[in-house]
N, C-alpha and C. Protein backbone atom coordinates (compact mmCIF):
# COMPACT_ATOMS: atom_id res chain seq x y z
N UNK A 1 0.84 -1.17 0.00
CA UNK A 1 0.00 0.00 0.00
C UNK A 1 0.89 1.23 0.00
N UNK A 2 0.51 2.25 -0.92
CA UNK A 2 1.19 3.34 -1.21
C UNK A 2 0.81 4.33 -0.03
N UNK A 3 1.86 5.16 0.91
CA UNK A 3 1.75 5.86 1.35
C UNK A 3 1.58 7.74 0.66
N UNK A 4 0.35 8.72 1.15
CA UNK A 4 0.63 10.19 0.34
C UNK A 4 2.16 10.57 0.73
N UNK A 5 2.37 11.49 -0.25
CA UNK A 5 3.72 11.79 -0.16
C UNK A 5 3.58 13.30 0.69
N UNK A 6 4.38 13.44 1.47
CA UNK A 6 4.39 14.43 2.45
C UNK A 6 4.74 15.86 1.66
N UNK A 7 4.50 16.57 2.31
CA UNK A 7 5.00 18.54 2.03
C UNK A 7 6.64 18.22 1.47
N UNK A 8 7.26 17.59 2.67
CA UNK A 8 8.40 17.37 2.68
C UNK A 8 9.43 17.27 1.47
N UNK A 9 8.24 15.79 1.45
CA UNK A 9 8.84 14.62 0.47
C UNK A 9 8.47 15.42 -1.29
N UNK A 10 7.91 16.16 -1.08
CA UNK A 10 7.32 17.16 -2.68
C UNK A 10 8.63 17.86 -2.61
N UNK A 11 8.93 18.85 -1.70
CA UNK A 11 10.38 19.41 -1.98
C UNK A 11 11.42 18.96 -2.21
N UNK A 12 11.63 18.22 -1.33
CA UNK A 12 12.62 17.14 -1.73
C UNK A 12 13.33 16.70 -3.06
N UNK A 13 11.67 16.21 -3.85
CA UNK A 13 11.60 15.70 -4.87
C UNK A 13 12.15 17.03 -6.12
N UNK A 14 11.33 17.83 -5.63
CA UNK A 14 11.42 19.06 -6.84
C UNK A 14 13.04 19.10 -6.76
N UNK A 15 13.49 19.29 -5.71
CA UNK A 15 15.37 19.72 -5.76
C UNK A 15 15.76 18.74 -6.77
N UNK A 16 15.53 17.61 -6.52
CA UNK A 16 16.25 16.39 -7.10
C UNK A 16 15.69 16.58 -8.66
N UNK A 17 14.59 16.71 -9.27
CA UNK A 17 14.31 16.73 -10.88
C UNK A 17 14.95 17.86 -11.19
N UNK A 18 15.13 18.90 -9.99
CA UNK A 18 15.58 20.07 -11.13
C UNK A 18 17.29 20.03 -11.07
N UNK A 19 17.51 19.02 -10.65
CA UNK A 19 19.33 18.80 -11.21
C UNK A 19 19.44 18.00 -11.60
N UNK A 20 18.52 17.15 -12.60
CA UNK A 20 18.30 16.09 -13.39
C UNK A 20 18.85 16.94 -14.46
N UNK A 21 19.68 16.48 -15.19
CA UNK A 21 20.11 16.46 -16.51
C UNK A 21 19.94 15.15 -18.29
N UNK A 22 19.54 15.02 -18.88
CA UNK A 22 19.86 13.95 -19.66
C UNK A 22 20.98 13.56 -19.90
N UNK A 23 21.44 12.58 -19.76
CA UNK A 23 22.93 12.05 -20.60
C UNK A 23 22.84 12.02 -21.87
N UNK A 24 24.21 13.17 -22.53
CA UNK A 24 24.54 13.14 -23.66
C UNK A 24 25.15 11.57 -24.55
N UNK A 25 25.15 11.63 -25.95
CA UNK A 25 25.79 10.69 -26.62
C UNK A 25 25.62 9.33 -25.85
N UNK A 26 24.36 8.97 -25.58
CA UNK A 26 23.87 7.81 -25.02
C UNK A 26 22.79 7.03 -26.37
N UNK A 27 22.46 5.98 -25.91
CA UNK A 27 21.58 5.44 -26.79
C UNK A 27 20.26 5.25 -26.22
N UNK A 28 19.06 6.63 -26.47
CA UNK A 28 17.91 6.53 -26.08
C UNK A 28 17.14 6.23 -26.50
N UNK A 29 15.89 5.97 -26.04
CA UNK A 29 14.95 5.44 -26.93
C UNK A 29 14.39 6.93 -28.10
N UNK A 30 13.97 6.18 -29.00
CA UNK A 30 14.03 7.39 -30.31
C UNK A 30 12.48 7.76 -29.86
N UNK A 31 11.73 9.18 -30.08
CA UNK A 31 10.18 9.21 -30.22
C UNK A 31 9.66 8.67 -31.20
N UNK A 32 8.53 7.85 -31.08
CA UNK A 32 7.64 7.58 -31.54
C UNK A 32 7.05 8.50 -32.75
N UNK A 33 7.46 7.74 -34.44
CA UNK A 33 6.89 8.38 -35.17
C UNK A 33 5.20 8.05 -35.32
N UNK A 34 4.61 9.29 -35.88
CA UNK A 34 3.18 9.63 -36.07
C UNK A 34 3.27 8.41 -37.47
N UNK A 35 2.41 7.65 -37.24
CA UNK A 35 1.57 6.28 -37.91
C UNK A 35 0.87 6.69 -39.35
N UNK A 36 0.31 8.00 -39.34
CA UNK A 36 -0.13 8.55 -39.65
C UNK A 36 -0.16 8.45 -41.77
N UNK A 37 1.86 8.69 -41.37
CA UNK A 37 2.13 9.12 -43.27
C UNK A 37 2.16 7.54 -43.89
N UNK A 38 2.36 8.00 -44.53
CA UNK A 38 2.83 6.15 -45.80
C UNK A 38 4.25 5.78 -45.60
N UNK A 39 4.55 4.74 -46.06
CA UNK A 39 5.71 4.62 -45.97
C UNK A 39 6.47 5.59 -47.15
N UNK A 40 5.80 5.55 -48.10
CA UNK A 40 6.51 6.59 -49.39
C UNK A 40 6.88 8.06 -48.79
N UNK A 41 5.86 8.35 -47.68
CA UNK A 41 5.98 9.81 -47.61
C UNK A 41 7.47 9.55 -46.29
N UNK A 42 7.60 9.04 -45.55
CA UNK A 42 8.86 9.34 -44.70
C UNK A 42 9.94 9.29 -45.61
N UNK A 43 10.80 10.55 -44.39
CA UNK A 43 11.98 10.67 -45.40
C UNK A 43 12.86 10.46 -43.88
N UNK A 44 14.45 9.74 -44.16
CA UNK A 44 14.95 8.82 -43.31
C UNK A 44 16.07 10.48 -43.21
N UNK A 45 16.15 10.89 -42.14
CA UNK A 45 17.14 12.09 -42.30
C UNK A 45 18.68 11.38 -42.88
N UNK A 46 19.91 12.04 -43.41
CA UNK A 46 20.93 11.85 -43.66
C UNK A 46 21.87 11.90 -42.71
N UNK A 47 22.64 10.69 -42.40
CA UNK A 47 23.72 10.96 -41.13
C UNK A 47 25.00 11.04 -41.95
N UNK A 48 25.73 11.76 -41.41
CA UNK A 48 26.85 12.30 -41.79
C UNK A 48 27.97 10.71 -41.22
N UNK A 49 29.14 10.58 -42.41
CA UNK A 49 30.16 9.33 -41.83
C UNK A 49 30.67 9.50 -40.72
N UNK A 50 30.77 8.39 -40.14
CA UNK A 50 30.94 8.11 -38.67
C UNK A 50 33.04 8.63 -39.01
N UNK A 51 33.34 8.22 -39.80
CA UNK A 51 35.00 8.39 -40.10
C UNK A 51 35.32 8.42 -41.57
N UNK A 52 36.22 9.33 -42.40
CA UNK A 52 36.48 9.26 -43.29
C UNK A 52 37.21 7.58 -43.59
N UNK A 53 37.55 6.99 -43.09
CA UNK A 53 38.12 5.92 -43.51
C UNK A 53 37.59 4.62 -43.78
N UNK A 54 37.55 2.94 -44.64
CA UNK A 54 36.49 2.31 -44.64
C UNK A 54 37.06 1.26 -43.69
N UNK A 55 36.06 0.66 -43.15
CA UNK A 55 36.88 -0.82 -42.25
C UNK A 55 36.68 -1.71 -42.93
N UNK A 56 36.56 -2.97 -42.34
CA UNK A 56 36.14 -4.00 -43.12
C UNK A 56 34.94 -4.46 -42.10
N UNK A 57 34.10 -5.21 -42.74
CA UNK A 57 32.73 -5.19 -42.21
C UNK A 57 32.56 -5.64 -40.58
N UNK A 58 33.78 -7.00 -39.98
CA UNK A 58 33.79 -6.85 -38.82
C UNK A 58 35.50 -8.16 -39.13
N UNK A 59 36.08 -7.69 -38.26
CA UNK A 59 37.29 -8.46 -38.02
C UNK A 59 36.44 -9.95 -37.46
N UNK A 60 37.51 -11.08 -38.23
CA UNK A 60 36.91 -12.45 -37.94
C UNK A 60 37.12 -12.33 -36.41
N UNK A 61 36.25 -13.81 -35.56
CA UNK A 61 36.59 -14.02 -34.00
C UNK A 61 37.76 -14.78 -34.85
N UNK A 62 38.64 -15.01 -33.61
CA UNK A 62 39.81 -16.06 -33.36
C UNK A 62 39.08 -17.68 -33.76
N UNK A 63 39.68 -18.66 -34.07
CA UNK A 63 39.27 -20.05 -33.89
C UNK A 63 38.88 -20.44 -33.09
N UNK A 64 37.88 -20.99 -32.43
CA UNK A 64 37.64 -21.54 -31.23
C UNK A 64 38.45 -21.96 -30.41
N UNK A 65 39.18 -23.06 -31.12
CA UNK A 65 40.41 -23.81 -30.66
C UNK A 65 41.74 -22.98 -30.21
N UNK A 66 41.65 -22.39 -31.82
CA UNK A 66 43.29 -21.32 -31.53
C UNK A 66 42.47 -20.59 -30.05
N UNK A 67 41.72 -19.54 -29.96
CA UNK A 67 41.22 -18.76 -29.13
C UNK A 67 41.64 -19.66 -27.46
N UNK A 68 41.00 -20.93 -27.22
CA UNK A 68 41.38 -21.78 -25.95
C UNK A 68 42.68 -22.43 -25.78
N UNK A 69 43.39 -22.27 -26.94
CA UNK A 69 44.93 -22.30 -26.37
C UNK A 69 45.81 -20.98 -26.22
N UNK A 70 45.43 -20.03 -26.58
CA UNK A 70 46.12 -18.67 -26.02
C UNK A 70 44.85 -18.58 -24.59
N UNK A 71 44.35 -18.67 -24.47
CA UNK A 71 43.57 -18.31 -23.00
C UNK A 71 44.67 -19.71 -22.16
N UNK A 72 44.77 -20.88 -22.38
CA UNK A 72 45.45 -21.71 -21.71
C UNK A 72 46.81 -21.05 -21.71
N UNK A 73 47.21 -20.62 -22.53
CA UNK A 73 48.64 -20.32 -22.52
C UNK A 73 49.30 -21.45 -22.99
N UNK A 74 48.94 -22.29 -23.72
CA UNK A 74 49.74 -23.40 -24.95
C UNK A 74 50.26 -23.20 -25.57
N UNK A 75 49.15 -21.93 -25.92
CA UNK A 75 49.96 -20.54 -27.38
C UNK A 75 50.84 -19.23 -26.98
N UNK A 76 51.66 -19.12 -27.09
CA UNK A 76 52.10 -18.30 -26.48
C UNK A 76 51.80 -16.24 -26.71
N UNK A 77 51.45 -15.67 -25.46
CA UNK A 77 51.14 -14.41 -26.07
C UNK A 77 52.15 -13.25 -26.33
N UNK A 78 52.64 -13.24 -26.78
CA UNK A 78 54.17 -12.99 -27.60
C UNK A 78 53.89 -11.06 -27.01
N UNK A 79 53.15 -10.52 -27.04
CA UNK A 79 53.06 -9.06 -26.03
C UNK A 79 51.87 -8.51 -25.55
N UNK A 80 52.37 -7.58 -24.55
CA UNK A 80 50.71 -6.97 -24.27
C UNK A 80 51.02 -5.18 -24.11
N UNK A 81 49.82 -4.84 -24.36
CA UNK A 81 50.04 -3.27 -24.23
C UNK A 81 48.85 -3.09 -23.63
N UNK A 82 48.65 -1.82 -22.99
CA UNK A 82 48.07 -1.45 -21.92
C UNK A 82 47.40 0.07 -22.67
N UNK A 83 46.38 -0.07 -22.77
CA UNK A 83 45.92 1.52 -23.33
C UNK A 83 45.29 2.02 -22.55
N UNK A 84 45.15 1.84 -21.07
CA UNK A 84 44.43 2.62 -19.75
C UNK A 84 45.33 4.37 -20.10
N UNK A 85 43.98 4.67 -19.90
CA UNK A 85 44.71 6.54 -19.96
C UNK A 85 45.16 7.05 -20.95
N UNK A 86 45.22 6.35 -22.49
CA UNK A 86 44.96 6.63 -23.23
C UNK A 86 44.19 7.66 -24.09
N UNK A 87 44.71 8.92 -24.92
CA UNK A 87 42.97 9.72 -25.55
C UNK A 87 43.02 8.59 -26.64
N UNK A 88 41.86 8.65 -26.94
CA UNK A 88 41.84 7.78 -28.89
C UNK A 88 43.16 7.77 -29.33
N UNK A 89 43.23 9.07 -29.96
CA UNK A 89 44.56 9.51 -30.78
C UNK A 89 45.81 8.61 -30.60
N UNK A 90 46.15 8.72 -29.02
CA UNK A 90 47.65 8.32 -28.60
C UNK A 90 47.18 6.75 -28.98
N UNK A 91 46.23 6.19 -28.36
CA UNK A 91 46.17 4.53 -28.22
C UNK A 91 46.34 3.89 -29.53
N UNK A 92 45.45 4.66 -30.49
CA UNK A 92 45.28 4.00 -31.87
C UNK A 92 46.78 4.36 -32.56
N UNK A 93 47.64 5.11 -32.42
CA UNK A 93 48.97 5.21 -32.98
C UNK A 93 49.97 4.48 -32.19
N UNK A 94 49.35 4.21 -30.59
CA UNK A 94 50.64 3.28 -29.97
C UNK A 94 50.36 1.87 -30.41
N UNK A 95 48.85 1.40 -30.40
CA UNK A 95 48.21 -0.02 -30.86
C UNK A 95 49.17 -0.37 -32.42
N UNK A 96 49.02 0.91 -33.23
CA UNK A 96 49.36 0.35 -34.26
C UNK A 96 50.62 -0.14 -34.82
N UNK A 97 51.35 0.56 -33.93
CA UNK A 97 52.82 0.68 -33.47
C UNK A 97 53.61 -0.18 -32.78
N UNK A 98 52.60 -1.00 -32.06
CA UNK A 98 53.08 -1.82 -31.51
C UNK A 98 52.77 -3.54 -32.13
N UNK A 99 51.18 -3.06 -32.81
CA UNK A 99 50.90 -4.49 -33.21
C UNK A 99 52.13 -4.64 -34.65
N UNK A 100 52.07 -3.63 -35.66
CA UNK A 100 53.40 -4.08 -36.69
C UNK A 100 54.60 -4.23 -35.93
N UNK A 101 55.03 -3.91 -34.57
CA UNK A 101 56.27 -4.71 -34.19
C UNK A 101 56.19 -5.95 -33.73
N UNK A 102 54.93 -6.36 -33.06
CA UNK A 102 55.08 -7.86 -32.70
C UNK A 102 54.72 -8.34 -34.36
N UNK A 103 54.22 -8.31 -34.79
CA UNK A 103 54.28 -8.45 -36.36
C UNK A 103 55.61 -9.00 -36.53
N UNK A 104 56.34 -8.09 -36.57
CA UNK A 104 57.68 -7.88 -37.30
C UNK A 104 58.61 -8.90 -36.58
N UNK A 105 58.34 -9.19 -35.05
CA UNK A 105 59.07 -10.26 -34.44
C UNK A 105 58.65 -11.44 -34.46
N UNK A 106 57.19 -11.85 -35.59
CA UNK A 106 56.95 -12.82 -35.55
C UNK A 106 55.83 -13.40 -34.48
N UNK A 107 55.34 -12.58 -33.72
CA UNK A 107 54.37 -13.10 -32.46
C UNK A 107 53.11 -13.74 -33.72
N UNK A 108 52.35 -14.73 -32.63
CA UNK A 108 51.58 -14.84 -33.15
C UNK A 108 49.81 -14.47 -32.54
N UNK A 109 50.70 -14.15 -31.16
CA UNK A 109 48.99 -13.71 -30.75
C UNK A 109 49.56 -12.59 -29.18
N UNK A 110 48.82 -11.63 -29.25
CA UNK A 110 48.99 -10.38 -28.44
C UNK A 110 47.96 -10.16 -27.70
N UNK A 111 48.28 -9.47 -26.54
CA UNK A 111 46.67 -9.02 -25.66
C UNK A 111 46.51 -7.72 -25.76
N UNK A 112 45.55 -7.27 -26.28
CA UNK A 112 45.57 -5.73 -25.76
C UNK A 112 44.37 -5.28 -24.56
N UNK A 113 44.61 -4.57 -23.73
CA UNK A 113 43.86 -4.38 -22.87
C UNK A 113 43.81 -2.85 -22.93
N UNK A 114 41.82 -2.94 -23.04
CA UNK A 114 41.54 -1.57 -23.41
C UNK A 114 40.47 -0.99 -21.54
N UNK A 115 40.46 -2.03 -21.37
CA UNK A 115 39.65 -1.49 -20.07
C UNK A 115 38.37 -1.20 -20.22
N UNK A 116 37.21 -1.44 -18.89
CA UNK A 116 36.27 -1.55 -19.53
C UNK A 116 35.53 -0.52 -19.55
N UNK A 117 35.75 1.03 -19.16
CA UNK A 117 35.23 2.04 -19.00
C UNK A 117 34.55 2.26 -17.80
N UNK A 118 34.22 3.89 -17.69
CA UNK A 118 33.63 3.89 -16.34
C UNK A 118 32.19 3.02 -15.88
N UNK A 119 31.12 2.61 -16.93
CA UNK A 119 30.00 1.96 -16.46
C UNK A 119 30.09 0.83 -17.81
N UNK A 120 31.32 0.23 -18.10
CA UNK A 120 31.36 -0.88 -19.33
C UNK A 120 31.02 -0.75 -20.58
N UNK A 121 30.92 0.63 -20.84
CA UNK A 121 31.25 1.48 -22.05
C UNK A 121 32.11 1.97 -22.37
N UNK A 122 33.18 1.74 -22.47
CA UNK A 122 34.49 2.16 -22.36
C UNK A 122 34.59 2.63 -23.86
N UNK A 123 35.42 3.76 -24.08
CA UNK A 123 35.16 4.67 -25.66
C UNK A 123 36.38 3.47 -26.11
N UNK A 124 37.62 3.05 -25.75
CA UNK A 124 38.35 2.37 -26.18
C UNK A 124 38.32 1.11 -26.44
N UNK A 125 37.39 0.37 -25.66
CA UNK A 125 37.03 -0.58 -25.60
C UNK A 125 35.93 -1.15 -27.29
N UNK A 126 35.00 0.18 -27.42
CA UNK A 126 34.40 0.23 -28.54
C UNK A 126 35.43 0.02 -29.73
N UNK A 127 36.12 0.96 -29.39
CA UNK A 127 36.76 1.65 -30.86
C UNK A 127 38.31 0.52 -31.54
N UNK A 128 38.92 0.05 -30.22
CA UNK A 128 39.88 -1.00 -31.06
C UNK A 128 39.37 -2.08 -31.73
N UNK A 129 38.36 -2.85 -31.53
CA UNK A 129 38.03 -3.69 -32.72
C UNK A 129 37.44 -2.76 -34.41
N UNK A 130 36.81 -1.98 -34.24
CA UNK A 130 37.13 -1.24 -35.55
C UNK A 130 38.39 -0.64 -36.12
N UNK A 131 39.38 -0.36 -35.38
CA UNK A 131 40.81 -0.12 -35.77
C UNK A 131 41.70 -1.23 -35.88
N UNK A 132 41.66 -2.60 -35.81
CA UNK A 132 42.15 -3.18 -36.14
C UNK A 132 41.00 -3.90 -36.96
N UNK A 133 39.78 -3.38 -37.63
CA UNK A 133 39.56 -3.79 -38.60
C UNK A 133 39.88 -3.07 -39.71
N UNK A 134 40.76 -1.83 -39.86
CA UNK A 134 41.27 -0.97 -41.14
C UNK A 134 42.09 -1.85 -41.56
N UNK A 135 41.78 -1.32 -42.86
CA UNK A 135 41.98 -2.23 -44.56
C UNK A 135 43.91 -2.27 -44.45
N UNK A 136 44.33 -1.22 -43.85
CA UNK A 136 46.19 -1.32 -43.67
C UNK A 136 46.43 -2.10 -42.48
N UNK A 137 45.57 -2.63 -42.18
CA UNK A 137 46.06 -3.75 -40.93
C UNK A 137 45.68 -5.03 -41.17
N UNK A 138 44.77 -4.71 -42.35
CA UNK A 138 44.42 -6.98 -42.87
C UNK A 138 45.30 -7.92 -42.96
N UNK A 139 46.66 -7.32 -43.39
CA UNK A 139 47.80 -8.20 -43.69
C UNK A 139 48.28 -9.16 -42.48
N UNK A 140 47.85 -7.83 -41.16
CA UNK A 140 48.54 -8.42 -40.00
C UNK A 140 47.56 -9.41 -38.89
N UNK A 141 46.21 -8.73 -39.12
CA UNK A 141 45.09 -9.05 -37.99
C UNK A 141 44.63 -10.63 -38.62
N UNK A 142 44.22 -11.56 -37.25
CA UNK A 142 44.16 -12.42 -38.46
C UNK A 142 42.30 -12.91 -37.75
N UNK A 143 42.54 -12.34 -36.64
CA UNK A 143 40.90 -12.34 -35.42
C UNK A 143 41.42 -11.73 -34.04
N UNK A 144 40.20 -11.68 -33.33
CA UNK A 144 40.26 -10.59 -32.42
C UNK A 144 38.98 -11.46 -31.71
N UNK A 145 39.60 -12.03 -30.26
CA UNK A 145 38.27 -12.12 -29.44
C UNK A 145 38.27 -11.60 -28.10
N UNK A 146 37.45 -11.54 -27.23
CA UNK A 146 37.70 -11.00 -25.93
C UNK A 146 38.21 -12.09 -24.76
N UNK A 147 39.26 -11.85 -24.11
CA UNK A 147 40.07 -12.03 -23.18
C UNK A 147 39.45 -13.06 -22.27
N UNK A 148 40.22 -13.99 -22.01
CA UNK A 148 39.53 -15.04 -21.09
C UNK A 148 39.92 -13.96 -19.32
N UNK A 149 38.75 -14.33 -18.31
CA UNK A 149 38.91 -13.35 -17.10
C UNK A 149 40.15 -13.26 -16.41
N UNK A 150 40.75 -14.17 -17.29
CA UNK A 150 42.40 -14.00 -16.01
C UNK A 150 43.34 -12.96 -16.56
N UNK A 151 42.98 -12.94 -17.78
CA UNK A 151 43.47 -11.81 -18.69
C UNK A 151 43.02 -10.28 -18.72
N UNK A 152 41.81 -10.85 -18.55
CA UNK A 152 41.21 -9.17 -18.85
C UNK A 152 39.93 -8.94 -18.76
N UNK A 153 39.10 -10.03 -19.03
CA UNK A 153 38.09 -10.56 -19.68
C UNK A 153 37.25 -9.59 -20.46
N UNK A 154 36.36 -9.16 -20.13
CA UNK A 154 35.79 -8.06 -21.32
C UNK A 154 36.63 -6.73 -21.40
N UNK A 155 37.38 -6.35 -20.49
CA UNK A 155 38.31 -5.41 -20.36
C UNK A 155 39.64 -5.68 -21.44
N UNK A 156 40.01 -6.72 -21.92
CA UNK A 156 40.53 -6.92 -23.14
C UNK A 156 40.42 -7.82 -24.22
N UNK A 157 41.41 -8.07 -25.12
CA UNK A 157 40.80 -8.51 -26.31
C UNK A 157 42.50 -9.37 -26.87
N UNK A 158 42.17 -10.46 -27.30
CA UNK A 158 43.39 -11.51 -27.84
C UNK A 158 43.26 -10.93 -29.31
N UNK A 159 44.36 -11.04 -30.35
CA UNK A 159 44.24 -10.43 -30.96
C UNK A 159 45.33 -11.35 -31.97
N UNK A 160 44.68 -12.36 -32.66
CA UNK A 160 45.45 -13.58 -33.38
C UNK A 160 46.36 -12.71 -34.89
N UNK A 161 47.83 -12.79 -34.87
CA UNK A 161 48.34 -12.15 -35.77
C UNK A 161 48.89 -13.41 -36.94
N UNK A 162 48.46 -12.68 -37.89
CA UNK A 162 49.03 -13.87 -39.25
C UNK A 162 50.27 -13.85 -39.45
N UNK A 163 50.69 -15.15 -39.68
CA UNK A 163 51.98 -15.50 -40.20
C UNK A 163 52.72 -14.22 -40.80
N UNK A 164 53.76 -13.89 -41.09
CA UNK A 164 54.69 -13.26 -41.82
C UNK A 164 55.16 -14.18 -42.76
N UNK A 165 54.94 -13.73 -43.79
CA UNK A 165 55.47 -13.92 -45.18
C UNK A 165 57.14 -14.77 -45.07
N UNK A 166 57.70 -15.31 -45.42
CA UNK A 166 58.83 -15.75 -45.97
C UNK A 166 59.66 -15.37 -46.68
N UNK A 167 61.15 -14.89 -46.72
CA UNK A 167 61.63 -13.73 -47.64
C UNK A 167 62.09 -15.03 -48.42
């Protein structure tokens, strides 16, 4: 049974809605379009590109198998980098920087740990599997899955690198 809400409990309340703010760049529910037009008559507004650059539609997962022997550690994880505290900018030029050197030494599988953000939205966390899905990194990326918990677990990501070529 609902108790009336007191004199009190009304002021109270008012303080608290009026330092209510909405959260920006969230995913809300959209309003409700009017039923009303046809489908011919809506017009879908134009969104502007998310990035001048193209990815590839989604980087493969790892093998199942390959994936449970780098979580065992059978496979060996040849480096790890740490992008805590990171802006975008710096991470995606140290990531890239670092994945063509384990590249270059031959690793075959790396951890990167992006962290999982303040409420598990982490902007970095989003954004490295689309950066190691750019078209100048296919040569090297070969799948990308998320971190078994001793590693990182959703806080990072295994990151299977292809063979190097043979001179």
């Amino acid at each position: 049974m609902k108790r009336p809400l007191k004199p009190d409990d009304h002021r109270l309340w008012s303080m608290v809605t009026a330092t209510v703010h909405p959260l920006t760049d969230r995913n809300s529910p959209k309003p409700a379009r009017p039923q009303t037009l046809d489908a011919a008559a809506r017009v879908e507004p134009k969104r502007p590109p998310a990035e001048p650059e193209t990815f590839r539609e989604a980087v493969d997962a790892i093998e199942p198998n390959r994936r449970h022997r780098i979580a065992r550690e059978r496979e060996e994880i040849g480096g790890r980098i740490d992008l805590h505290g990171l802006t975008q900018d710096r991470a995606r030029v140290a990531l890239e920087r670092f994945l063509q050197g384990a590249w270059n030494e031959g690793y075959r599988a790396i951890l990167v740990i992006t962290g999982k953000g303040v409420q598990g939205d982490g902007v970095l966390r989003r954004r490295v599997p689309e950066w190691l899905g750019a078209p100048h990194l296919a040569h090297i990326v070969a799948g990308i899955s998320e971190a078994h918990r001793r590693h990182g677990g959703e806080g990072a990501l295994y990151v299977a690198l292809k063979r190097k070529p043979r001179a």
